[in-house]
Protein backbone atom coordinates (compact mmCIF):
# COMPACT_ATOMS: atom_id res chain seq x y z
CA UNK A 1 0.89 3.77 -34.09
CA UNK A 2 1.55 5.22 -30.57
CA UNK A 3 -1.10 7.99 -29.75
CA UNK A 4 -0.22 8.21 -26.16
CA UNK A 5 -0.26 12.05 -25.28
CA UNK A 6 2.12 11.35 -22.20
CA UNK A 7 4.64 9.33 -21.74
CA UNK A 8 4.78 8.80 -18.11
CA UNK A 9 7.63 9.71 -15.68
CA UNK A 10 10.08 8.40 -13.34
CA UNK A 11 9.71 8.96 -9.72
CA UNK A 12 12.43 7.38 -7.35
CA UNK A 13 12.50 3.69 -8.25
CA UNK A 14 9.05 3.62 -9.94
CA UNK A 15 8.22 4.18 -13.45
CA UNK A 16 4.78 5.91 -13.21
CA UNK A 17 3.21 4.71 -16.93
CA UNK A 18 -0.13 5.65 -16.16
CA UNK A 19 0.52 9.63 -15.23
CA UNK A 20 -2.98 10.10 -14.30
CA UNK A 21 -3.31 10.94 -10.85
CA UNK A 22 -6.14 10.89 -8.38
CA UNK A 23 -6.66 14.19 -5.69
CA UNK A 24 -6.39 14.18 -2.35
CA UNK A 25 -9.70 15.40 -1.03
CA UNK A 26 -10.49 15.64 2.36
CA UNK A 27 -13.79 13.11 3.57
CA UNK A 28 -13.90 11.83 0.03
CA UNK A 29 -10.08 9.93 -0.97
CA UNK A 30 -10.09 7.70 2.11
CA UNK A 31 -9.23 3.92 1.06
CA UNK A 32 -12.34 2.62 -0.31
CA UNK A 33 -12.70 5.56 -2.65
CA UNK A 34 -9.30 4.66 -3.39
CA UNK A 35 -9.62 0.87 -4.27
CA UNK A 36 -12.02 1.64 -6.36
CA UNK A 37 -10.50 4.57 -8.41
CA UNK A 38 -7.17 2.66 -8.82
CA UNK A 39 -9.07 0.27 -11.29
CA UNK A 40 -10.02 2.69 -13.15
CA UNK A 41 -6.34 3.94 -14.67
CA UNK A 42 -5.15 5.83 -11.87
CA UNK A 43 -1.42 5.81 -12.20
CA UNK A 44 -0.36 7.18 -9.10
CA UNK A 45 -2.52 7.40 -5.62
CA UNK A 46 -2.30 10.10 -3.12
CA UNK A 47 -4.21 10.00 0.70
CA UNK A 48 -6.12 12.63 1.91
CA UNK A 49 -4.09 15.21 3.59
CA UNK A 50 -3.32 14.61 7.30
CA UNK A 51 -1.87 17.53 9.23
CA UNK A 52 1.48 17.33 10.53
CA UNK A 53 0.05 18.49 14.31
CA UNK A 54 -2.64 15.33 13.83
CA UNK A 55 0.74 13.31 13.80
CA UNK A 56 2.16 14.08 16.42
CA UNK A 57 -1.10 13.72 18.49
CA UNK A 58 -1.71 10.36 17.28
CA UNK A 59 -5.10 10.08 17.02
CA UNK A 60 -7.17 7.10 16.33
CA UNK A 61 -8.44 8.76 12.96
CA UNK A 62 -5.19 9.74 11.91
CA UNK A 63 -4.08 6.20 11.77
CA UNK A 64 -7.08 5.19 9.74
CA UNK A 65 -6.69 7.78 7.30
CA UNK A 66 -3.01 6.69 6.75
CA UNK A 67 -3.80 3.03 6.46
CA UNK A 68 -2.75 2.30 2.82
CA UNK A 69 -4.07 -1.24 0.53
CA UNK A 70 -1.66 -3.95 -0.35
CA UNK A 71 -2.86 -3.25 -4.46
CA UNK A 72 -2.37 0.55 -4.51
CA UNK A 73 1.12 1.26 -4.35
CA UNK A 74 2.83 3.32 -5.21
CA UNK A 75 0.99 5.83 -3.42
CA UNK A 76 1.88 8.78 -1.23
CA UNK A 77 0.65 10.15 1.98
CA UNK A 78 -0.02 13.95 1.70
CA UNK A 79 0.97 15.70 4.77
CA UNK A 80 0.52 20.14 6.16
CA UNK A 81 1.81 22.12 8.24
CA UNK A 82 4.56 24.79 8.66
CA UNK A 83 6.74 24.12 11.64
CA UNK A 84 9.82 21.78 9.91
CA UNK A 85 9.95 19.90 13.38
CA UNK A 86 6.45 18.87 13.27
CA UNK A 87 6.17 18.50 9.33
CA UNK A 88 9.70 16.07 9.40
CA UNK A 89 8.51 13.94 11.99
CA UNK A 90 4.88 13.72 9.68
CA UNK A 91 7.44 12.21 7.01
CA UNK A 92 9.20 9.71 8.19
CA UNK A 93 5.37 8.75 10.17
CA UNK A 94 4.32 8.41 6.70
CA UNK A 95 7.24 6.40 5.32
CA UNK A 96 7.03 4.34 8.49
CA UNK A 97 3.61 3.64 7.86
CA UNK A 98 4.07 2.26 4.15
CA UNK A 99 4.07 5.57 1.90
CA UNK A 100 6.36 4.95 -1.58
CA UNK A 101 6.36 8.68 -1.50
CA UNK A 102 5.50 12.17 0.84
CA UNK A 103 3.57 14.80 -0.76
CA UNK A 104 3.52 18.22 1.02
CA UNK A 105 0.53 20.27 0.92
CA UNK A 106 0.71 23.91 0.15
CA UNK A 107 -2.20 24.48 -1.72
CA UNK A 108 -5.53 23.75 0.50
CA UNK A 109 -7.25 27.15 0.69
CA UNK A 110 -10.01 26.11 3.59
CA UNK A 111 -9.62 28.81 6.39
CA UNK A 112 -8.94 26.71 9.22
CA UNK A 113 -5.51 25.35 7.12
CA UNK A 114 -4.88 28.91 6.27
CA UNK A 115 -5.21 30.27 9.25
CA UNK A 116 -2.35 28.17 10.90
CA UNK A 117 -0.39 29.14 7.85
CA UNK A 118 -0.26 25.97 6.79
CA UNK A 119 -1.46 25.00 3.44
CA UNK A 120 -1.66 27.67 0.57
CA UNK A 121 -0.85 30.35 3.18
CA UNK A 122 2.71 29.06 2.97
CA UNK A 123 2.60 30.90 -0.90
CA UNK A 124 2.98 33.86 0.98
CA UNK A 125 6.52 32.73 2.85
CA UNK A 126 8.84 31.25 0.06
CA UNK A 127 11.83 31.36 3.04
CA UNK A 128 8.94 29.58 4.81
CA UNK A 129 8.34 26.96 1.92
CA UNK A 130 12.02 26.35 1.13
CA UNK A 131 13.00 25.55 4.93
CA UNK A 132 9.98 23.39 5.16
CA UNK A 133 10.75 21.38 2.13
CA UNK A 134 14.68 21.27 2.38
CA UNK A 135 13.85 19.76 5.96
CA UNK A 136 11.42 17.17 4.40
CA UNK A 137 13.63 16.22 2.04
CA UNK A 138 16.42 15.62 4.04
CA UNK A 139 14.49 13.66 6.86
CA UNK A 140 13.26 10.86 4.45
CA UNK A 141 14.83 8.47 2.06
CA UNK A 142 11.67 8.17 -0.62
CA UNK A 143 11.08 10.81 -2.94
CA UNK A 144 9.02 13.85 -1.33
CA UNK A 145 6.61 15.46 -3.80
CA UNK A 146 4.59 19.06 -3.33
CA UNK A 147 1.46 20.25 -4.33
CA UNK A 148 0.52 24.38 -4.66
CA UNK A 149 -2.00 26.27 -6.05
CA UNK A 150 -0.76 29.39 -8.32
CA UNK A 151 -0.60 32.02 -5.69
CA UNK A 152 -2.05 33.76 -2.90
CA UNK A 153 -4.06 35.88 -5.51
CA UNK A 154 -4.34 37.35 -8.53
CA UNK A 155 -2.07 40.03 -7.56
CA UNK A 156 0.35 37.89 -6.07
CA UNK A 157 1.28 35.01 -8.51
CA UNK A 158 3.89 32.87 -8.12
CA UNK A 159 4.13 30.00 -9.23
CA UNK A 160 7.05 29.99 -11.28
CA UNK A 161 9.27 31.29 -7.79
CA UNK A 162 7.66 28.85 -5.87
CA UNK A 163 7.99 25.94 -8.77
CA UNK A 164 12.07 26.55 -8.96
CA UNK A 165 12.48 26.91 -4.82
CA UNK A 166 10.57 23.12 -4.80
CA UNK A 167 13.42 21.79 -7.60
CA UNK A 168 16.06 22.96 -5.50
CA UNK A 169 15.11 21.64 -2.37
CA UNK A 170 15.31 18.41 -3.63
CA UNK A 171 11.34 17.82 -4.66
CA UNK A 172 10.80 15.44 -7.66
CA UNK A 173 7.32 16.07 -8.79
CA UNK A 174 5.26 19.42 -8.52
CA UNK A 175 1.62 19.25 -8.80
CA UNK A 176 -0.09 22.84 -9.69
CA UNK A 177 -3.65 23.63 -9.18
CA UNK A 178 -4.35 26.05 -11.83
CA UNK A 179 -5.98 28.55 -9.32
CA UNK A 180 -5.16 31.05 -6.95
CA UNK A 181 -5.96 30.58 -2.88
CA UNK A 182 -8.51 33.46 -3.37
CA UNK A 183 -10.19 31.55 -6.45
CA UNK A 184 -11.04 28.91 -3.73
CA UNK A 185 -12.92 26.14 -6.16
CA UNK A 186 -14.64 29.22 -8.23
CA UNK A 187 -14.00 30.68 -11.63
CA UNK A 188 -11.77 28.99 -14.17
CA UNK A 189 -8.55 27.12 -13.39
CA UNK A 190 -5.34 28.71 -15.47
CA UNK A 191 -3.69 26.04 -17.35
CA UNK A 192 -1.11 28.36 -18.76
CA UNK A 193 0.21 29.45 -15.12
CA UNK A 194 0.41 25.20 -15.02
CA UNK A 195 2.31 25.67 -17.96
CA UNK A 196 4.32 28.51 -16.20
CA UNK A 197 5.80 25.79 -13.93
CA UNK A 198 6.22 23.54 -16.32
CA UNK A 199 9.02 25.89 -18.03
CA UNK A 200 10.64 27.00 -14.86
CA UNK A 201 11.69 23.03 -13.57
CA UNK A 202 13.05 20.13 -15.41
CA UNK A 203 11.23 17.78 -12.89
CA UNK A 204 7.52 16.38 -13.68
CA UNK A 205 4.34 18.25 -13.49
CA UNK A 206 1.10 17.64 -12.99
CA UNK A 207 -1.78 19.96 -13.87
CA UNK A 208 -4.77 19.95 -12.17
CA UNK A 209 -8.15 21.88 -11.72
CA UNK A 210 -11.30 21.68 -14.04
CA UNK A 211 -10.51 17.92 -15.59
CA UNK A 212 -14.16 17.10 -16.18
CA UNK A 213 -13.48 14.72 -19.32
CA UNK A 214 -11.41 13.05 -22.14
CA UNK A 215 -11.63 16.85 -23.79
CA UNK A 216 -10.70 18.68 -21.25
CA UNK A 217 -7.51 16.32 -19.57
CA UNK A 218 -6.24 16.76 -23.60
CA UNK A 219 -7.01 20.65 -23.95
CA UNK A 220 -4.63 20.84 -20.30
CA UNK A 221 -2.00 19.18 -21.65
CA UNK A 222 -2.01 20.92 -25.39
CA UNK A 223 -1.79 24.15 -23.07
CA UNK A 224 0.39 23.51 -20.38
CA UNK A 225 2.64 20.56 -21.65
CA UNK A 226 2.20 18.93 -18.13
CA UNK A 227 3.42 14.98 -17.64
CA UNK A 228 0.66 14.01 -16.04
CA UNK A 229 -3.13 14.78 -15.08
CA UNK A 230 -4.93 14.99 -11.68
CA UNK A 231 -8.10 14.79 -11.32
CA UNK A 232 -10.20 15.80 -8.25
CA UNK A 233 -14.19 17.24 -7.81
CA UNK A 234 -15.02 15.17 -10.92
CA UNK A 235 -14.53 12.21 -9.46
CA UNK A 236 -17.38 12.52 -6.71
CA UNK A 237 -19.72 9.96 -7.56
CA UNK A 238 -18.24 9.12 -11.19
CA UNK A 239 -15.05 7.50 -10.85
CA UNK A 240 -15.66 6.38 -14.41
CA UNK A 241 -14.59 9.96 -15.54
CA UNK A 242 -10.74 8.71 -14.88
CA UNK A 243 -11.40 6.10 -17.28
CA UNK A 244 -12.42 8.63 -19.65
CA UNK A 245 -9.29 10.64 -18.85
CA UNK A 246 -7.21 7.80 -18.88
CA UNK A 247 -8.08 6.38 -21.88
CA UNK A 248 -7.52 10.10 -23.66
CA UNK A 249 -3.90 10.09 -22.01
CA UNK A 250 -2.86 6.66 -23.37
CA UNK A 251 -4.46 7.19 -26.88
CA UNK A 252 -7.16 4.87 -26.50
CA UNK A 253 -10.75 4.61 -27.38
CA UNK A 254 -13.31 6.03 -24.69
CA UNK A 255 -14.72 3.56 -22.50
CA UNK A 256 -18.77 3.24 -23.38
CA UNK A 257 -20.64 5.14 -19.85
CA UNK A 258 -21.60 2.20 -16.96
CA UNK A 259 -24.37 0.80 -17.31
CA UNK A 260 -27.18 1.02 -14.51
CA UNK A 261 -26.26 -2.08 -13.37
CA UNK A 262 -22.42 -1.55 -13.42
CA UNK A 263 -22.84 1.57 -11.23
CA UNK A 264 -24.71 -0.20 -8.82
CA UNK A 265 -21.91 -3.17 -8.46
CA UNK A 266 -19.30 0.11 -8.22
CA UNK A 267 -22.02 1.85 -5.36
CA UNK A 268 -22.71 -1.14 -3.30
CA UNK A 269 -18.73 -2.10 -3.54
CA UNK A 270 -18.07 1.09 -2.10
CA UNK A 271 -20.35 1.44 0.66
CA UNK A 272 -19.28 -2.18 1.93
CA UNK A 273 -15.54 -1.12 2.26
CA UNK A 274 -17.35 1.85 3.52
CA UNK A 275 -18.75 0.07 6.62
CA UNK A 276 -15.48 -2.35 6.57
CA UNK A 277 -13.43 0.41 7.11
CA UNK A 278 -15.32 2.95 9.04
CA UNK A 279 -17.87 1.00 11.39
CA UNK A 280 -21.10 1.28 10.40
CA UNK A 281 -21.93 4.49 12.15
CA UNK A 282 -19.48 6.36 9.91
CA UNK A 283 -20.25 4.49 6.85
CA UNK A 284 -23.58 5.92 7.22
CA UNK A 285 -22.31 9.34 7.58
CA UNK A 286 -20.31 9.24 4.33
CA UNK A 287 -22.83 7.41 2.58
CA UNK A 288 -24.80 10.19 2.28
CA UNK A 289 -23.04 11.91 0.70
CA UNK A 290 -21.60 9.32 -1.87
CA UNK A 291 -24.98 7.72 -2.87
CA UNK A 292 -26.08 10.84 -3.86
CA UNK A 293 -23.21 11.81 -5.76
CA UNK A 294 -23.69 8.66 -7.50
CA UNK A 295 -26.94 9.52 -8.45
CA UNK A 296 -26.25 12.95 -9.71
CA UNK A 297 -28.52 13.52 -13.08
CA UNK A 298 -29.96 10.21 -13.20
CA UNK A 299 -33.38 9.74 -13.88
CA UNK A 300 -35.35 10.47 -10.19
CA UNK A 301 -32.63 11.37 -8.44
CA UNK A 302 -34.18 14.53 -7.09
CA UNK A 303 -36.96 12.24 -5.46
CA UNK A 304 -34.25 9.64 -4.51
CA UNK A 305 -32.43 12.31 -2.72
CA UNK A 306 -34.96 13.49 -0.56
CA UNK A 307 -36.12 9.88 0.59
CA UNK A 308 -32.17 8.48 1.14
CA UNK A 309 -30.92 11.47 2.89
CA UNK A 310 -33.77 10.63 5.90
CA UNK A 311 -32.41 7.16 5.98
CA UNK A 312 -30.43 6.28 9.50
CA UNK A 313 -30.57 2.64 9.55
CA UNK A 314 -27.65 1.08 7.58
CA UNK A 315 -29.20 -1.75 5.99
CA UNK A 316 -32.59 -0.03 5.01
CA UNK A 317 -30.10 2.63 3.72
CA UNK A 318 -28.39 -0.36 1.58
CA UNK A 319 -31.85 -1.86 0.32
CA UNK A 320 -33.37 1.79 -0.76
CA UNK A 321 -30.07 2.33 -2.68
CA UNK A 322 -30.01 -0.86 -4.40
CA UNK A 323 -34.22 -0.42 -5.12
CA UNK A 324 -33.08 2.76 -6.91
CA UNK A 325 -30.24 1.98 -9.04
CA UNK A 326 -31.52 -1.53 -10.39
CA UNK A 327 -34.54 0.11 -10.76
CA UNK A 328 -36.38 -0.53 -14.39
CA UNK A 329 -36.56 3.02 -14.90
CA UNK A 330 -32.88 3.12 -14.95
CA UNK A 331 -31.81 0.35 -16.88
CA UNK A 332 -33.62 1.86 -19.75
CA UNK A 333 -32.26 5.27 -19.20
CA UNK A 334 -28.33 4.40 -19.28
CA UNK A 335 -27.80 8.01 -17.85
CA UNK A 336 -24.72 8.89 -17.04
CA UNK A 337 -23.94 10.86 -13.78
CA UNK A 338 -23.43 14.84 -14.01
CA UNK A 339 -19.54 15.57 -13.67
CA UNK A 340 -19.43 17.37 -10.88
């Protein structure tokens, strides 16, 4: 008996069976975070979002943040921005540099990405956001995918416009985050504006905001009828939550929480290809604020906290980790980490 809520979808010459899809978050997605999600069910990987302008400056960073791994394809490289010339030349930068698809941003609500009317700002221009994509779209030969939020704000919804202006540019997947720009990350994401879309297009979906679980990815799709699942802030420091969500998409049982010495092989894993990828100096930046996402509501973590976050020599920084999580205190605890 098949008790797979979602069937998966086609996109361009890849069958996506696994329609669970990871977030791009800015500081947090980068590739290690990546290589370890993707084990975890993750149908479908998306970069954090580089702006079109960072292109065309090519900066040192901007490479890095575009570097994609041989095992995570497909994937796509999520590009901003508002000016077509600058936003097609960010394309075929990404395709050049090994992206299966280009997802367009028009849903960050941070200031800065506003401000430039880039990002969800663009809800406020559908001219704006059709010229942009129908530019995109014909400027690359891999499918180009777009990801909004439901509106500018309460008072100005539209998702449904801006859902049927992405189908006929040519976009093949829509990704809605079932909040407003003025919601920011507050209040409660609106699954039945996801659902909204959903009616107006005939291409794939994907919901996202507020997937904290196995419960909640299935309550999202009973409401919206979505093909797929994205899941973002839950992720920080549990990427075992899109094992949860995964397993609830394909019909299977829940995976049994990590045990404390499973989340230290996942921690110390991650802040290697931290330091292999970043330079140390970075690595210890970003470690910060991993390690203690990792150890969000585990026993002592308020007293772990304090002591790590004082910490600026990389390999006392690896040894007080590892003290903590393979600590005795934890392996009889089995906690598992807060959702976030």
């Amino acid at each position: 008996m098949n008790n797979r809520l979602l069937p998966g979808f086609r996109l361009g010459k890849y069958t996506i069976d696994d329609p669970l899809v990871l977030a791009p978050m800015a500081g947090i997605t980068d590739l290690p975070f990546r290589r370890i999600c993707k084990r975890f069910g993750v149908g479908l990987m998306v970069t954090e979002m580089i702006a079109s302008r960072a292109v065309d400056m090519g900066r040192e960073r901007t490479e890095r943040m575009a570097e994609l791994g041989a095992d995570e394809h497909p994937v796509s490289i999520q590009i901003a921005g508002s000016d077509p010339a600058f936003v097609t030349e960010a394309a075929r930068w990404a395709v050049g540099h090994g992206a299966d698809f280009v997802d367009i941003n028009m849903g960050c609500p941070v200031k800065k990405i506003c401000k430039q009317i880039a990002g969800s700002a663009m809800l406020k221009d559908p001219p704006l956001v059709a010229r942009v994509l129908e530019a995109v779209v014909a400027a690359v030969d891999v499918p180009v995918t777009l990801k909004i939020r439901t509106g500018w704000d309460e008072q100005n919804k539209n998702v449904e416009q801006i859902a049927r202006i992405a189908e006929e540019s040519g976009i093949q997947l829509l990704t809605v985050h079932g909040r407003t720009r003025a919601q920011m990350f507050h209040g409660h994401a609106n699954w039945e504006d996801i659902g909204r879309a959903k009616a107006a297009v005939s291409i794939p979906v994907i919901g996202n905001g507020d997937i904290i679980d196995a419960a909640s990815a299935r309550e999202m799709i009973r409401i919206s009828g979505c093909d797929g699942i994205m899941v973002g802030r839950a992720v920080q420091g549990n990427p075992w939550v899109l094992g949860e969500v995964h397993a609830a998409i394909m019909g299977l049982p829940l995976p049994p929480p990590p045990t404390a010495t499973e989340r230290w092989a996942i921690v110390d894993e991650h802040l290697q290809q931290m330091a292999a990828h970043h330079g140390i100096r970075t690595a210890s930046k970003l470690a910060r604020k991993h390690v203690i996402w990792y150890s969000k509501g585990l026993h002592g973590s308020a007293e772990f906290r304090q002591s790590f976050q004082t910490l600026n020599d990389w390999q006392q920084m690896l040894d007080v980790a590892r003290h903590y999580f393979l600590s005795p205190e934890l392996q009889l605890h089995h906690e598992r980490p807060l959702h976030a």
